[in-house]
N, C-alpha and C. Protein backbone atom coordinates (compact mmCIF):
# COMPACT_ATOMS: atom_id res chain seq x y z
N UNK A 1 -56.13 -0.09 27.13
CA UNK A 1 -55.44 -0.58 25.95
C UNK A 1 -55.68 0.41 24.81
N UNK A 2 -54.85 0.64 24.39
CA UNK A 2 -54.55 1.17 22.79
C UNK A 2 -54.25 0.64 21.28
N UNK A 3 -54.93 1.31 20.98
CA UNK A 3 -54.68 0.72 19.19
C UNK A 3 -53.61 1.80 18.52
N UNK A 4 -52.44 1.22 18.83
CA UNK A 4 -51.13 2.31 18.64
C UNK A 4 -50.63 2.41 17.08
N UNK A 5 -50.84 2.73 16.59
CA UNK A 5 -50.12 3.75 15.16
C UNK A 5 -48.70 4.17 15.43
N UNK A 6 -48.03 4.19 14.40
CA UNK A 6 -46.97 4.43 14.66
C UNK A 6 -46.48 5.92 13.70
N UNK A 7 -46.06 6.73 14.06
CA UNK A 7 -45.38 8.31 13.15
C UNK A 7 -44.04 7.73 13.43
N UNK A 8 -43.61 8.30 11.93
CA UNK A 8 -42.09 8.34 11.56
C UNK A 8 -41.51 9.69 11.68
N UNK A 9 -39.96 10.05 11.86
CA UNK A 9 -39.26 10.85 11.56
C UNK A 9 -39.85 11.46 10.46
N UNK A 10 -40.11 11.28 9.28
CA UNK A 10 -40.78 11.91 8.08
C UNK A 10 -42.31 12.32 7.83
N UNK A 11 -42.78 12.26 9.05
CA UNK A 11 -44.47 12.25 9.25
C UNK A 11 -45.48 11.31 8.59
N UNK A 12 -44.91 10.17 7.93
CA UNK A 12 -45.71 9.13 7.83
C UNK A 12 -45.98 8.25 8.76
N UNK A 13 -47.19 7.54 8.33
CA UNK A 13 -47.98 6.79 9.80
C UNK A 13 -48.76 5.32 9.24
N UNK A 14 -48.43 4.49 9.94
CA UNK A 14 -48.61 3.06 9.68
C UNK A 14 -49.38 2.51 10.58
N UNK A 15 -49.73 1.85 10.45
CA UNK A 15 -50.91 0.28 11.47
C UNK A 15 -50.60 -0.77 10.98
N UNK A 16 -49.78 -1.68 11.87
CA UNK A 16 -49.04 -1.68 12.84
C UNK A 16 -48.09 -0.64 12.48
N UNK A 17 -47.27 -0.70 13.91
CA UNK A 17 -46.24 0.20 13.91
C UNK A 17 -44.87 -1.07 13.75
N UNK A 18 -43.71 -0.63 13.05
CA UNK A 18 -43.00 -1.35 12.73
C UNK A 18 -41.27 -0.13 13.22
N UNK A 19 -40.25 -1.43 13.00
CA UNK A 19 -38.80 -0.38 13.74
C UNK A 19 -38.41 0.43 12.48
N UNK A 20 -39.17 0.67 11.33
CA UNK A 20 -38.40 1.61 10.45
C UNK A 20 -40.15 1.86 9.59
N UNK A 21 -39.87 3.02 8.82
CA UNK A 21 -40.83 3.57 8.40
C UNK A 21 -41.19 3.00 6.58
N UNK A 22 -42.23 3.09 6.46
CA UNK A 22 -42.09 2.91 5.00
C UNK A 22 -41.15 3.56 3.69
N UNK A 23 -40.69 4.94 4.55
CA UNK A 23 -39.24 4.71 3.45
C UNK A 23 -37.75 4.97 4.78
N UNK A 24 -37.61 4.24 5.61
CA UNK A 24 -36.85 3.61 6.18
C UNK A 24 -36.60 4.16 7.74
N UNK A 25 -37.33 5.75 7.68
CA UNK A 25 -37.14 6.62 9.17
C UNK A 25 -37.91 6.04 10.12
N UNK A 26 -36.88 6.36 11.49
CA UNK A 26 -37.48 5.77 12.50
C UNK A 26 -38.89 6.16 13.26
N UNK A 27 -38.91 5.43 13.90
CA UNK A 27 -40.27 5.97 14.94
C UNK A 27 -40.21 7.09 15.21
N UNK A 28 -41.22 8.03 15.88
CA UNK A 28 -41.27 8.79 16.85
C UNK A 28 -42.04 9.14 17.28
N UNK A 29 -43.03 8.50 16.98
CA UNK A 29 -44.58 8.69 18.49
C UNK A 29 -45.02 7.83 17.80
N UNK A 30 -46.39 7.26 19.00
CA UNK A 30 -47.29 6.47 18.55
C UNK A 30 -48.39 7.34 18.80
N UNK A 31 -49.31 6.97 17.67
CA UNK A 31 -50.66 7.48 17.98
C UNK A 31 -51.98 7.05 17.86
N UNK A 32 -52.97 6.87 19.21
CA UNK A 32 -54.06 5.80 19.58
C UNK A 32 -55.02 5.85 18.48
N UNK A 33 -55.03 5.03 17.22
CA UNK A 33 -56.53 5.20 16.56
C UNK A 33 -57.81 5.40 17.19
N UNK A 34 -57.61 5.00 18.65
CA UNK A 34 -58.75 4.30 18.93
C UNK A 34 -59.66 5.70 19.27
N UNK A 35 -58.80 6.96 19.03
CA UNK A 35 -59.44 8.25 19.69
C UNK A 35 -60.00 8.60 17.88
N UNK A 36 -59.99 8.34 17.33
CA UNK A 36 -60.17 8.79 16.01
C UNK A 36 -61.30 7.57 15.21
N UNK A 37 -61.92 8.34 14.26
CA UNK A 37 -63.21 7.63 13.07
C UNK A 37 -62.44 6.87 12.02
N UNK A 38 -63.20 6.47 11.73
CA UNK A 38 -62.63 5.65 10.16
C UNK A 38 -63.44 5.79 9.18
N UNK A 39 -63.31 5.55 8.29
CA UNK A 39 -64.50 5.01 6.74
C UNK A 39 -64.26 3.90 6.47
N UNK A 40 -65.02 2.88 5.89
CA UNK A 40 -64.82 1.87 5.32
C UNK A 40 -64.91 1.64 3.88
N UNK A 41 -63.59 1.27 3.48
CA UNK A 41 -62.67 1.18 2.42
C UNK A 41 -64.05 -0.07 1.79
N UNK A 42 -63.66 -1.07 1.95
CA UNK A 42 -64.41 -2.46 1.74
C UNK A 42 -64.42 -3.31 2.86
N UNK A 43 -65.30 -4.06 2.73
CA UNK A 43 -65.86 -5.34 3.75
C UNK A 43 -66.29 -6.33 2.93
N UNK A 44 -66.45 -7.52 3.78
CA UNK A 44 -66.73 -8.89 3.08
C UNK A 44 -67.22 -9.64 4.76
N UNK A 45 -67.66 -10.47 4.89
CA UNK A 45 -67.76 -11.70 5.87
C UNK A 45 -67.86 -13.28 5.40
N UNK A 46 -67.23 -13.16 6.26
CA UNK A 46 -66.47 -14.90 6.17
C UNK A 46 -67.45 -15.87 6.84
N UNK A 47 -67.64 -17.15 6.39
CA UNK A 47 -68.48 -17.61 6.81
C UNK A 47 -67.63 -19.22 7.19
N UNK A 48 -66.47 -19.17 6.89
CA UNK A 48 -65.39 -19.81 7.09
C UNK A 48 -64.25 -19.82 7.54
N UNK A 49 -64.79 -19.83 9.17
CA UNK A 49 -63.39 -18.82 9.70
C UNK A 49 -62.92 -19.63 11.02
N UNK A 50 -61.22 -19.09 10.97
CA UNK A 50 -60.78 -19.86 11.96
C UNK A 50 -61.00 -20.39 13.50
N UNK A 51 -60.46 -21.71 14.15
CA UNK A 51 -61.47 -21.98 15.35
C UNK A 51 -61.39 -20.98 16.37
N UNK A 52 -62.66 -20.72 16.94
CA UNK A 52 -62.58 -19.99 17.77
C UNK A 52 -63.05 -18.55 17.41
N UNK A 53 -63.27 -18.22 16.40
CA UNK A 53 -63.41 -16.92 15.38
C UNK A 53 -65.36 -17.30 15.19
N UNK A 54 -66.15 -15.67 15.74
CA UNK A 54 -67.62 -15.98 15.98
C UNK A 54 -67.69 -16.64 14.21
N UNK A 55 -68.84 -17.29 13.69
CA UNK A 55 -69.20 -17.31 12.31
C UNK A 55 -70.84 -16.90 12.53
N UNK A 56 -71.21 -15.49 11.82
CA UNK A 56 -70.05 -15.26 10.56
C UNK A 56 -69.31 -14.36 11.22
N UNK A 57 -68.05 -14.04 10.47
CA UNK A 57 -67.02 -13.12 10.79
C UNK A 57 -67.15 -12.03 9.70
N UNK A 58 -67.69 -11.44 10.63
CA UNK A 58 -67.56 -9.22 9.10
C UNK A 58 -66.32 -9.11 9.34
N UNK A 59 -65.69 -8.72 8.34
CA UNK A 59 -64.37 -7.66 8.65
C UNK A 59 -64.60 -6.59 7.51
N UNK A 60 -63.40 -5.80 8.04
CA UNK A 60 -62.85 -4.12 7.30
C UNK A 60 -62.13 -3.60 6.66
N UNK A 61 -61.67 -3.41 5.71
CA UNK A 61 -60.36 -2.90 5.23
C UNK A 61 -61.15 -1.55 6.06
N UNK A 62 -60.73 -0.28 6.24
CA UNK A 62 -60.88 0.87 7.07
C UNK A 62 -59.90 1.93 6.69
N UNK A 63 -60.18 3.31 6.51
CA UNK A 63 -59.08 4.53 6.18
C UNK A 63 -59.61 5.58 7.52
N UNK A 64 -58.28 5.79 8.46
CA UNK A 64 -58.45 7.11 9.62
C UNK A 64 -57.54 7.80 8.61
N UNK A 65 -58.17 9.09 9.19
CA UNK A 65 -57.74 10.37 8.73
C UNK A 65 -57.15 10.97 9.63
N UNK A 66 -55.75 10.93 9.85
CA UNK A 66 -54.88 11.12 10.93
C UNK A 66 -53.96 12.61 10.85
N UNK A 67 -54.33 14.04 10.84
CA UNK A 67 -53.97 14.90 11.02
C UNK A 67 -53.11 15.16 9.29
N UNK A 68 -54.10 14.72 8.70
CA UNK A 68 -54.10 14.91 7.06
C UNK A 68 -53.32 13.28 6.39
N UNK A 69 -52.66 12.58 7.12
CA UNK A 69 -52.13 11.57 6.79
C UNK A 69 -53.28 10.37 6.86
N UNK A 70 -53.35 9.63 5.40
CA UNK A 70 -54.22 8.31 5.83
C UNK A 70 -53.63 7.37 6.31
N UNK A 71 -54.24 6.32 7.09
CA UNK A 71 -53.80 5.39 8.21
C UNK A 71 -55.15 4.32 7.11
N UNK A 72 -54.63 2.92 7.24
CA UNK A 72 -55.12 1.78 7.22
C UNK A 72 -55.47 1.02 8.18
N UNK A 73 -56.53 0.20 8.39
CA UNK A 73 -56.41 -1.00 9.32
C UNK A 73 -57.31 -1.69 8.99
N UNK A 74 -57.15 -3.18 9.25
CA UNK A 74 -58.23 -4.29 8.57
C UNK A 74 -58.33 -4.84 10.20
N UNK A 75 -59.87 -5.21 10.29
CA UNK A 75 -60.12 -6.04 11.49
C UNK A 75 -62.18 -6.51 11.26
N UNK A 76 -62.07 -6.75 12.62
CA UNK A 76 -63.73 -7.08 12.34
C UNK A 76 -64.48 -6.15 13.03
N UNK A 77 -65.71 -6.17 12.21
CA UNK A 77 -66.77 -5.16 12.35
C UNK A 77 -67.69 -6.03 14.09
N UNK A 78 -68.15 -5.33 14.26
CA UNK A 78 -69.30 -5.82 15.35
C UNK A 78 -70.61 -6.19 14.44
N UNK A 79 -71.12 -5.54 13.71
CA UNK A 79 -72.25 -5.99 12.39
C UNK A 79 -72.19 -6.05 11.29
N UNK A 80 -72.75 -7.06 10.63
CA UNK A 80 -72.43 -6.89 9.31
C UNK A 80 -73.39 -5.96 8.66
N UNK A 81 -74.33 -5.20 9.39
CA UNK A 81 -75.36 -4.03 8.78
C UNK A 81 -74.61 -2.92 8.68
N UNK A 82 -73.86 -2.72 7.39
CA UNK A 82 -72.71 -2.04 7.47
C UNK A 82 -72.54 -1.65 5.51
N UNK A 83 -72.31 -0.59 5.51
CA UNK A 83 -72.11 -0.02 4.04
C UNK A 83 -70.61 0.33 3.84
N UNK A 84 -70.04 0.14 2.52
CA UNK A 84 -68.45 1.04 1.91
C UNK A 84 -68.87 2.44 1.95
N UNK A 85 -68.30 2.99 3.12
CA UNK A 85 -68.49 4.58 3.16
C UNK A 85 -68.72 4.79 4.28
N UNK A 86 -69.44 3.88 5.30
CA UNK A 86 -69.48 4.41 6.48
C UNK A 86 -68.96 4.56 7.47
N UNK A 87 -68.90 5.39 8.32
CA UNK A 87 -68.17 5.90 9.81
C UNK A 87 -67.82 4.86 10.51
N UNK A 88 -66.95 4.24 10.74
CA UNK A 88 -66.81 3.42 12.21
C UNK A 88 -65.81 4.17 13.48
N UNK A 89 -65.99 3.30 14.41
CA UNK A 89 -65.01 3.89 15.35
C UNK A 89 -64.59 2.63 15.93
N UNK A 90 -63.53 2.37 16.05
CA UNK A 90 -62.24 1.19 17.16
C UNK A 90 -63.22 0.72 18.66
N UNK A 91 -63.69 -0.28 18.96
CA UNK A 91 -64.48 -0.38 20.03
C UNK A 91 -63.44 -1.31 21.02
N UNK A 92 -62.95 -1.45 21.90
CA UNK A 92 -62.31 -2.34 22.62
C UNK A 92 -63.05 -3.62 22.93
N UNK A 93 -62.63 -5.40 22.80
CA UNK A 93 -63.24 -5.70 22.59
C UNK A 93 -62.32 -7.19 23.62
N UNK A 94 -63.03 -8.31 24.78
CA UNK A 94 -62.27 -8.78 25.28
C UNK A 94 -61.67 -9.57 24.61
N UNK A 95 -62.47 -10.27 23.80
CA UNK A 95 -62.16 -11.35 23.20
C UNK A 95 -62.59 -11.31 21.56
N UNK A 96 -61.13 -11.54 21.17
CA UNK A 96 -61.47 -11.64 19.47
C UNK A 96 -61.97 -12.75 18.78
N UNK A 97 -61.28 -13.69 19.78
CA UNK A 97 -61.95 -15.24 19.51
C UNK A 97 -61.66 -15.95 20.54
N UNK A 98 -62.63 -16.97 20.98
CA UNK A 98 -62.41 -18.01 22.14
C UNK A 98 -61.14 -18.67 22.27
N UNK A 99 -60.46 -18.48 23.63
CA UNK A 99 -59.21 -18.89 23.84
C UNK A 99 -59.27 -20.59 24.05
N UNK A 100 -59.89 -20.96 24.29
CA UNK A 100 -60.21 -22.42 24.50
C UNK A 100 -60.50 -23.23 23.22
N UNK A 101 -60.84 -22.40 22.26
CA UNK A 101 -61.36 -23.10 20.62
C UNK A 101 -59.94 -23.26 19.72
N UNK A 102 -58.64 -22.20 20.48
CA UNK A 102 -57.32 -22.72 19.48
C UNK A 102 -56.86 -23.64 19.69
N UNK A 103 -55.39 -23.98 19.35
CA UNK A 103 -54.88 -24.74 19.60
C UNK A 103 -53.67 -24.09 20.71
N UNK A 104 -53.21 -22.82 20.67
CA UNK A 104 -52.57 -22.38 21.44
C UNK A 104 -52.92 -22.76 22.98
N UNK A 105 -51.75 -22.42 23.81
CA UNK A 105 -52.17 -22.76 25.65
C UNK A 105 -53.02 -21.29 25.52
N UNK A 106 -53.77 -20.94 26.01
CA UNK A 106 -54.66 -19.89 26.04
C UNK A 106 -53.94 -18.80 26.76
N UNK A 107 -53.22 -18.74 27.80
CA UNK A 107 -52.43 -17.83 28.76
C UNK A 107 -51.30 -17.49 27.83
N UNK A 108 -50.82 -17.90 26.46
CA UNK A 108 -49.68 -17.89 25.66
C UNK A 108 -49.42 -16.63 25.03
N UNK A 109 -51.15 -15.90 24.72
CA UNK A 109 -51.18 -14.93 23.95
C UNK A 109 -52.41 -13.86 24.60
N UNK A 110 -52.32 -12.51 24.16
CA UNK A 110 -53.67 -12.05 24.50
C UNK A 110 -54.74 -11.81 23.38
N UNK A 111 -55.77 -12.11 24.16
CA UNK A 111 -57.41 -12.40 23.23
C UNK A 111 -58.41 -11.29 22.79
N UNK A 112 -57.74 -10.28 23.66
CA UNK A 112 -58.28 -8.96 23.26
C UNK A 112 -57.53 -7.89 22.09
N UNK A 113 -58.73 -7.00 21.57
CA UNK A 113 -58.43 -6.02 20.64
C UNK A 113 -59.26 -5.46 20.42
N UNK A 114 -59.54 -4.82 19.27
CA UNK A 114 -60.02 -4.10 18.69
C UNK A 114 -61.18 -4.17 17.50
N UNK A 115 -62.56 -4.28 17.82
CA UNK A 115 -63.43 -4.49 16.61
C UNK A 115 -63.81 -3.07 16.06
N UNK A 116 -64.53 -3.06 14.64
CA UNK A 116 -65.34 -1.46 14.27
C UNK A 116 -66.47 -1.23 14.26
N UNK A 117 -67.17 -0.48 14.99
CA UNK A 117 -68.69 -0.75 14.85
C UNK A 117 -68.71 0.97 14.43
N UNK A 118 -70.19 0.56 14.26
CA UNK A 118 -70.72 2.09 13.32
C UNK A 118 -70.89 3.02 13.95
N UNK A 119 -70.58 4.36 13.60
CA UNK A 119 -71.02 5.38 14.47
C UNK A 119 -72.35 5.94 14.34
């Protein structure tokens, strides 16, 4: 699995990837964050978080540095022993939250992604 980025016709690059670009050009490659570092923008943890979601929940705002273009992505950290400024990297991760704790049929959606832990 991949954490796919999306490049535009105009060399801008987004997380998620969407069918038109932030000033309207189309796709034309995707590219895996998950091979690339981040910094962390800001963090917070939640200590009130949805069912099925570990508590507490760290998350990331996060900046990759993508062949001079910055890339965004918000998700959760693996620790909250974690500073604004430091290195993370995309860890593959099975489960983001217990499929049995939503309300969804569990087979409906997939449970895996992407957490940031420190380098």
């Amino acid at each position: 699995m991949s954490m796919d980025a999306t490049r535009y016709e105009d060399g801008t690059i987004s997380y998620p990837g969407h069918p038109r670009g932030p000033n309207g050009a189309k796709p034309a490659e995707t590219i895996d964050l998950s091979e690339y570092t981040a910094e962390i923008v800001t963090w917070t943890t939640s200590t009130a978080t949805p069912p099925g979601v570990r508590e507490p929940n760290h998350l990331a705002i996060v900046e990759f540095d993508v062949e001079g273009e910055t890339v965004r992505a918000i998700g959760q950290l693996t620790t909250g022993d974690i500073e604004t400024g430091d290195e993370v990297q995309p860890v593959h991760v099975d489960e983001l939250r217990d499929p049995d704790a939503g309300i969804r049929e569990p087979d409906s959606q997939a449970w895996d992604g992407y957490q940031f832990e420190p380098v």
